[in-house]
N, C-alpha and C. Protein backbone atom coordinates (compact mmCIF):
# COMPACT_ATOMS: atom_id res chain seq x y z
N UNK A 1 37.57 1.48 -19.29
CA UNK A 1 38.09 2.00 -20.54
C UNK A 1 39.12 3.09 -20.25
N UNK A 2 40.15 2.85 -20.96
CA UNK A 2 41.07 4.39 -21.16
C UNK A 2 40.19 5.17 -21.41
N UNK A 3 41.33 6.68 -21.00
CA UNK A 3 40.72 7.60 -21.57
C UNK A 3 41.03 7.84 -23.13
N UNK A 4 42.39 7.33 -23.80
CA UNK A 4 42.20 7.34 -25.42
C UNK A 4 41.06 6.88 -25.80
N UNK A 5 40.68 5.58 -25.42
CA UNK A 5 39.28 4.78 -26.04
C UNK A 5 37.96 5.78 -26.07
N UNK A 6 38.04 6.34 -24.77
CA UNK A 6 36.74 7.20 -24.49
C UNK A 6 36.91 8.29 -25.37
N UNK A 7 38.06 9.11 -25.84
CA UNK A 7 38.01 9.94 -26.95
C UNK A 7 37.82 9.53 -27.77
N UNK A 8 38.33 8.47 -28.30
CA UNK A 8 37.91 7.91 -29.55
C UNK A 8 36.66 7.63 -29.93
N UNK A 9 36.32 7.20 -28.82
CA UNK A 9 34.55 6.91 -28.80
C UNK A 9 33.90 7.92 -29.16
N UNK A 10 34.16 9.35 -28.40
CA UNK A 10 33.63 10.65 -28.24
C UNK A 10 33.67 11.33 -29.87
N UNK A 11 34.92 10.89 -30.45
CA UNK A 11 35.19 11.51 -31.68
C UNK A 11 34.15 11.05 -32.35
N UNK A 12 33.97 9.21 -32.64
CA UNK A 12 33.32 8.89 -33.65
C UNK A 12 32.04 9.48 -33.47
N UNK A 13 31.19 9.36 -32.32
CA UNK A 13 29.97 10.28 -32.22
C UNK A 13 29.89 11.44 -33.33
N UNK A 14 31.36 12.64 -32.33
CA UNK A 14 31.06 13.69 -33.24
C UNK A 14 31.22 13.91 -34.29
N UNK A 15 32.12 13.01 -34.73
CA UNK A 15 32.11 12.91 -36.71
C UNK A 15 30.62 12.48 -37.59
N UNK A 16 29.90 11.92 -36.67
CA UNK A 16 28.88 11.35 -37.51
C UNK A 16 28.11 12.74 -37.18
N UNK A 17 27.95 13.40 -35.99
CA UNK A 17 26.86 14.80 -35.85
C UNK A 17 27.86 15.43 -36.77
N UNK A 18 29.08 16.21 -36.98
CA UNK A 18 29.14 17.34 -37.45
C UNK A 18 29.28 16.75 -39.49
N UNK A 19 29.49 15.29 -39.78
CA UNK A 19 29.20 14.96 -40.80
C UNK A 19 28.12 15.12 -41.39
N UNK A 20 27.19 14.52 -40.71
CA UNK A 20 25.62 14.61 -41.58
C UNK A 20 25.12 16.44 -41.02
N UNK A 21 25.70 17.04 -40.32
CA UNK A 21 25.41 18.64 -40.17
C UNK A 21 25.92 19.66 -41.61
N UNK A 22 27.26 18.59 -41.60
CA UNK A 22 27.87 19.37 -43.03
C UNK A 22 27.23 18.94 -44.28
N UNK A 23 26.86 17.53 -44.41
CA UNK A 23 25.96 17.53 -45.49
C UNK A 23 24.84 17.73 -45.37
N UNK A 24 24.33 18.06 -44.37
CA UNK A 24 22.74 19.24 -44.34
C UNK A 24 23.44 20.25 -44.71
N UNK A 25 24.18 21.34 -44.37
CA UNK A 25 24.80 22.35 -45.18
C UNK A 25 25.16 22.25 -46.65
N UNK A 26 25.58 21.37 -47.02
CA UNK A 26 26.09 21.61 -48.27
C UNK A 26 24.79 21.01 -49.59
N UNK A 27 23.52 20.27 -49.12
CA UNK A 27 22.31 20.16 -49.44
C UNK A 27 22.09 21.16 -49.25
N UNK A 28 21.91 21.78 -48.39
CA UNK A 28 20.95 23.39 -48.63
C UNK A 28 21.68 24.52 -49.53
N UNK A 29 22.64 24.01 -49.85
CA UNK A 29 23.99 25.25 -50.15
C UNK A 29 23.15 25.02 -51.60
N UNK A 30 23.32 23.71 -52.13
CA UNK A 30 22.62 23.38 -53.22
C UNK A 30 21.38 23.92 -54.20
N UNK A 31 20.69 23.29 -53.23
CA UNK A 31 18.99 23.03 -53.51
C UNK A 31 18.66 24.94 -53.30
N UNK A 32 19.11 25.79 -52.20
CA UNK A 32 18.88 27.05 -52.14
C UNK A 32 19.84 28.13 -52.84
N UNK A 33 20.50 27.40 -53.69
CA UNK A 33 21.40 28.65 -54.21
C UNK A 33 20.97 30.05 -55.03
N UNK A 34 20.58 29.48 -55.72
CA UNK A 34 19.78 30.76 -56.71
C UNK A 34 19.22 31.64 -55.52
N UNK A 35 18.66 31.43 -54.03
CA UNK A 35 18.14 32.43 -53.14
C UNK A 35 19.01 33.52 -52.25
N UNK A 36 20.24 31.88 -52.49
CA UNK A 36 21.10 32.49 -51.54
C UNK A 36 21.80 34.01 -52.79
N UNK A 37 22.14 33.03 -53.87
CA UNK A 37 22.79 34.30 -54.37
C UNK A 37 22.02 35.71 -53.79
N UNK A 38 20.66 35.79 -54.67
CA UNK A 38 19.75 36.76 -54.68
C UNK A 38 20.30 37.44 -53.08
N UNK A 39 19.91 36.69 -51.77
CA UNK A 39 19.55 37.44 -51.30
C UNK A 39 21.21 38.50 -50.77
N UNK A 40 22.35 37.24 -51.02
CA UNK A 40 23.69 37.78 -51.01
C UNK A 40 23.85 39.47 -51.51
N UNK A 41 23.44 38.88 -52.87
CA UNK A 41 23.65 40.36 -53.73
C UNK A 41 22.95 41.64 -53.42
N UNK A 42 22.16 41.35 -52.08
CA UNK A 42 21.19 42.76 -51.87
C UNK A 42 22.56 43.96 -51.32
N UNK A 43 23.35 43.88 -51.02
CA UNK A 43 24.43 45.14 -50.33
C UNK A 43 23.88 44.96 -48.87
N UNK A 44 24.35 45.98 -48.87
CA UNK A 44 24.18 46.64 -46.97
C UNK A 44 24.71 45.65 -45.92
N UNK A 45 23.93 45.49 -45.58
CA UNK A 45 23.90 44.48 -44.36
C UNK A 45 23.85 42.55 -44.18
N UNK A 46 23.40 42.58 -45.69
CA UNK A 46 23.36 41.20 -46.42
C UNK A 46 24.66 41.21 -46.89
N UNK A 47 25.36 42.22 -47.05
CA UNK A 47 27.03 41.69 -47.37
C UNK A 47 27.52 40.89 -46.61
N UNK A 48 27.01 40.69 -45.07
CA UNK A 48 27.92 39.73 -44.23
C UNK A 48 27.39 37.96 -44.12
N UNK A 49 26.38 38.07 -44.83
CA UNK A 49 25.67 36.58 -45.06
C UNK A 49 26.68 35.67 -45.50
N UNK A 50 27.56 35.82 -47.03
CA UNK A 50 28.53 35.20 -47.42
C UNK A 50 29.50 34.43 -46.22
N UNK A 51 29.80 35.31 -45.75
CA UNK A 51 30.92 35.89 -44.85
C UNK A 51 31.01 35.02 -43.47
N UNK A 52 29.55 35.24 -43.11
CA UNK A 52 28.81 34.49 -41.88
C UNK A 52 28.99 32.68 -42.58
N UNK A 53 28.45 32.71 -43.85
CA UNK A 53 28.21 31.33 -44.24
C UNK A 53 29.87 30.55 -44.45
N UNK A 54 30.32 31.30 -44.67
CA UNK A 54 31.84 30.54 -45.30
C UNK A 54 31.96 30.26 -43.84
N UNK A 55 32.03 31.26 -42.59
CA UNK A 55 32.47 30.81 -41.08
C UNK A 55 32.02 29.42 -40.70
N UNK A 56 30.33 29.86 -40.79
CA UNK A 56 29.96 28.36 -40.55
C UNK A 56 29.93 26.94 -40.93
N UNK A 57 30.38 27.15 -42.73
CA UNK A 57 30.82 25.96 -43.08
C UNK A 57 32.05 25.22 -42.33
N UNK A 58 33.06 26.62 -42.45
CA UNK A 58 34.33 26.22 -42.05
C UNK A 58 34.40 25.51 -40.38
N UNK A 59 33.48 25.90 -39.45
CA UNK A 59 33.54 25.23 -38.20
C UNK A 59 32.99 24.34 -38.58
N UNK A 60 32.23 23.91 -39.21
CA UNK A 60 31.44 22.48 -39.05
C UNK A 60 32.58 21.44 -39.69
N UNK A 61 32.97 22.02 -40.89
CA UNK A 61 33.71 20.48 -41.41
C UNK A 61 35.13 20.70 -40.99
N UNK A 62 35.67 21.78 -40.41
CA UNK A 62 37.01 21.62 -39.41
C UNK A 62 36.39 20.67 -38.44
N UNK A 63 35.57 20.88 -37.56
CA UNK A 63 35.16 19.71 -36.35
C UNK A 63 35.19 18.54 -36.92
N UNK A 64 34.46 18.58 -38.25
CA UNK A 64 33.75 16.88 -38.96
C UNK A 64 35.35 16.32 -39.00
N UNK A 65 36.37 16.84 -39.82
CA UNK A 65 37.47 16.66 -39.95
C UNK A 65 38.54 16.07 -38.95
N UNK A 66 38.45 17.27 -38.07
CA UNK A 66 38.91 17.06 -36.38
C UNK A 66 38.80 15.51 -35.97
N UNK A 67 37.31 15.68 -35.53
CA UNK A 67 37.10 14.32 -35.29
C UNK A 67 36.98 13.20 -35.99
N UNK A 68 37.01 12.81 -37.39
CA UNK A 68 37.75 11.78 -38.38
C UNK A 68 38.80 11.61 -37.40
N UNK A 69 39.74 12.70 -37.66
CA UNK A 69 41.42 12.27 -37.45
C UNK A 69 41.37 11.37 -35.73
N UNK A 70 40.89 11.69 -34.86
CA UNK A 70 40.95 11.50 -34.02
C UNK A 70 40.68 10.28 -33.55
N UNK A 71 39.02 9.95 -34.02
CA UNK A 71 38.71 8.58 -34.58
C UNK A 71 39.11 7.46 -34.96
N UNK A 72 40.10 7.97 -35.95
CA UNK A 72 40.95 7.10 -36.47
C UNK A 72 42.40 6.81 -35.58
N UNK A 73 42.77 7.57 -34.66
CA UNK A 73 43.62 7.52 -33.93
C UNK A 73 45.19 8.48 -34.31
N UNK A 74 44.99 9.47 -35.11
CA UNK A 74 46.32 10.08 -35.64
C UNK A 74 45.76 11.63 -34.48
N UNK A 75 46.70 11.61 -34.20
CA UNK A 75 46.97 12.72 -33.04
C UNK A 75 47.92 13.63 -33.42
N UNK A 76 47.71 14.82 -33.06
CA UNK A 76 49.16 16.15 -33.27
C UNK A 76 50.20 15.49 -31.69
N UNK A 77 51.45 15.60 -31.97
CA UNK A 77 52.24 15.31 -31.02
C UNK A 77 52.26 16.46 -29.96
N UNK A 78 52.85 15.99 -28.97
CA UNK A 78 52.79 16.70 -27.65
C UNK A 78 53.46 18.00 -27.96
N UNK A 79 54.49 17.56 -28.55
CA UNK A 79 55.76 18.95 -29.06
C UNK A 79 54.85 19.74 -29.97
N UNK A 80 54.16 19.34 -31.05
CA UNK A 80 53.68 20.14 -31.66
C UNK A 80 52.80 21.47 -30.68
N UNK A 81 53.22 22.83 -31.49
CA UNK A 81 52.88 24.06 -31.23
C UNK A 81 53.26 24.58 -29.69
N UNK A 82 54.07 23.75 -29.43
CA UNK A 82 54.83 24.31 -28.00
C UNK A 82 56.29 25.71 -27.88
N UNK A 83 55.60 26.49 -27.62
CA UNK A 83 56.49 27.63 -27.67
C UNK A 83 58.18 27.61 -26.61
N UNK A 84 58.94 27.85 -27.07
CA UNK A 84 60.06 28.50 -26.54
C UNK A 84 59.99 28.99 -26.21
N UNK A 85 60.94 29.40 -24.78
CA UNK A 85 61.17 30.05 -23.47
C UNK A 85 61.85 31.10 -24.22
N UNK A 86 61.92 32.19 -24.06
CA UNK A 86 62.91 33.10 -24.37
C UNK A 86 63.85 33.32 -24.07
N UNK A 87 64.03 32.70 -23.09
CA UNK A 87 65.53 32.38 -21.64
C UNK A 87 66.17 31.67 -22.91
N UNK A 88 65.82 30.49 -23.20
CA UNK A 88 66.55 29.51 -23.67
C UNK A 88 66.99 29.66 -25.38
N UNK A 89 66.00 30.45 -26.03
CA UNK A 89 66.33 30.82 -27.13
C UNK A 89 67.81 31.57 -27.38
N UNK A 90 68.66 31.59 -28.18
CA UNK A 90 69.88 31.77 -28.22
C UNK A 90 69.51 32.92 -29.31
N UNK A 91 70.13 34.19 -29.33
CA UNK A 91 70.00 35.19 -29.98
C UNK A 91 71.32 34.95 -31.45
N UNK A 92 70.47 35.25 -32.40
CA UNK A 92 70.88 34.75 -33.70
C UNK A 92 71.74 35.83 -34.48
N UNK A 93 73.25 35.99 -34.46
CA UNK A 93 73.80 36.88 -35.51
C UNK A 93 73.76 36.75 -37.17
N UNK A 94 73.35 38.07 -37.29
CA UNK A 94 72.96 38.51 -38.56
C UNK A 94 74.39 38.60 -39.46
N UNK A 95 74.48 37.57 -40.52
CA UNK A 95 75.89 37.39 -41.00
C UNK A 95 75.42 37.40 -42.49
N UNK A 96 74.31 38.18 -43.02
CA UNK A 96 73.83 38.51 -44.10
C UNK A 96 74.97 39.31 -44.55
N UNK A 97 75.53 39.50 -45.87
CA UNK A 97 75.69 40.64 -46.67
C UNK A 97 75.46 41.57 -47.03
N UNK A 98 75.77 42.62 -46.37
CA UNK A 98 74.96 44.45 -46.64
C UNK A 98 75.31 44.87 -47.52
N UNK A 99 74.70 45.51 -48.44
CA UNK A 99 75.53 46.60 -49.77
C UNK A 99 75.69 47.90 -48.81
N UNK A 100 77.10 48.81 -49.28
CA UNK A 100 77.51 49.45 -49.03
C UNK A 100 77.91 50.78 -49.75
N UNK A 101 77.69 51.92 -49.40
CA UNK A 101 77.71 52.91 -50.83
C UNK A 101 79.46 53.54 -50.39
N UNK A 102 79.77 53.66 -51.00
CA UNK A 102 81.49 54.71 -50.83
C UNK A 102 81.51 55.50 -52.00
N UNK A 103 81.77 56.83 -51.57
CA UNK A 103 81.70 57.91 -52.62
C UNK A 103 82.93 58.45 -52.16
């Protein structure tokens, strides 16, 4: 097997774990809300529960997501998020219009 195939393989796995992980999350988000509020709304130190929970949703169904795309075979290109050399960057004149005061 390629190694695309073997990612692909690897993806579908992890789409099905971080899928049915996110809908265990979003069942409990459910079925426990009224607790969660409650215990949200205590202050102090329970302020970061929200906070904590939005994180962990957000990694689980970015991964679930992730690996869909991948699965399916749509890839970010090689170029994508590749930075410029600064050597090669060409320094840009500023040919904006200034206001000017004369008294």
């Amino acid at each position: 097997m390629t190694t695309v195939q073997e990612r692909r393989k690897k993806a579908k796995k992890d789409a099905l774990l971080f899928g049915a992980v996110s809908c265990a999350l979003y069942a409990g988000a459910f079925v426990y809300a009224d607790a969660m509020v409650t215990m949200f709304a205590k202050g102090g130190m329970y302020t970061m529960l929200p906070i904590v929970t939005v994180f962990l949703f957000s990694y689980v169904h970015g991964n679930f997501a992730g690996s869909v795309w991948t699965a399916l075979g749509i890839e970010a290109s090689a170029k994508a998020g590749r930075k410029t050399d600064k050597a090669d960057a060409a320094k840009r004149t500023d040919s904006r219009n200034r206001a000017t005061v004369t008294a």
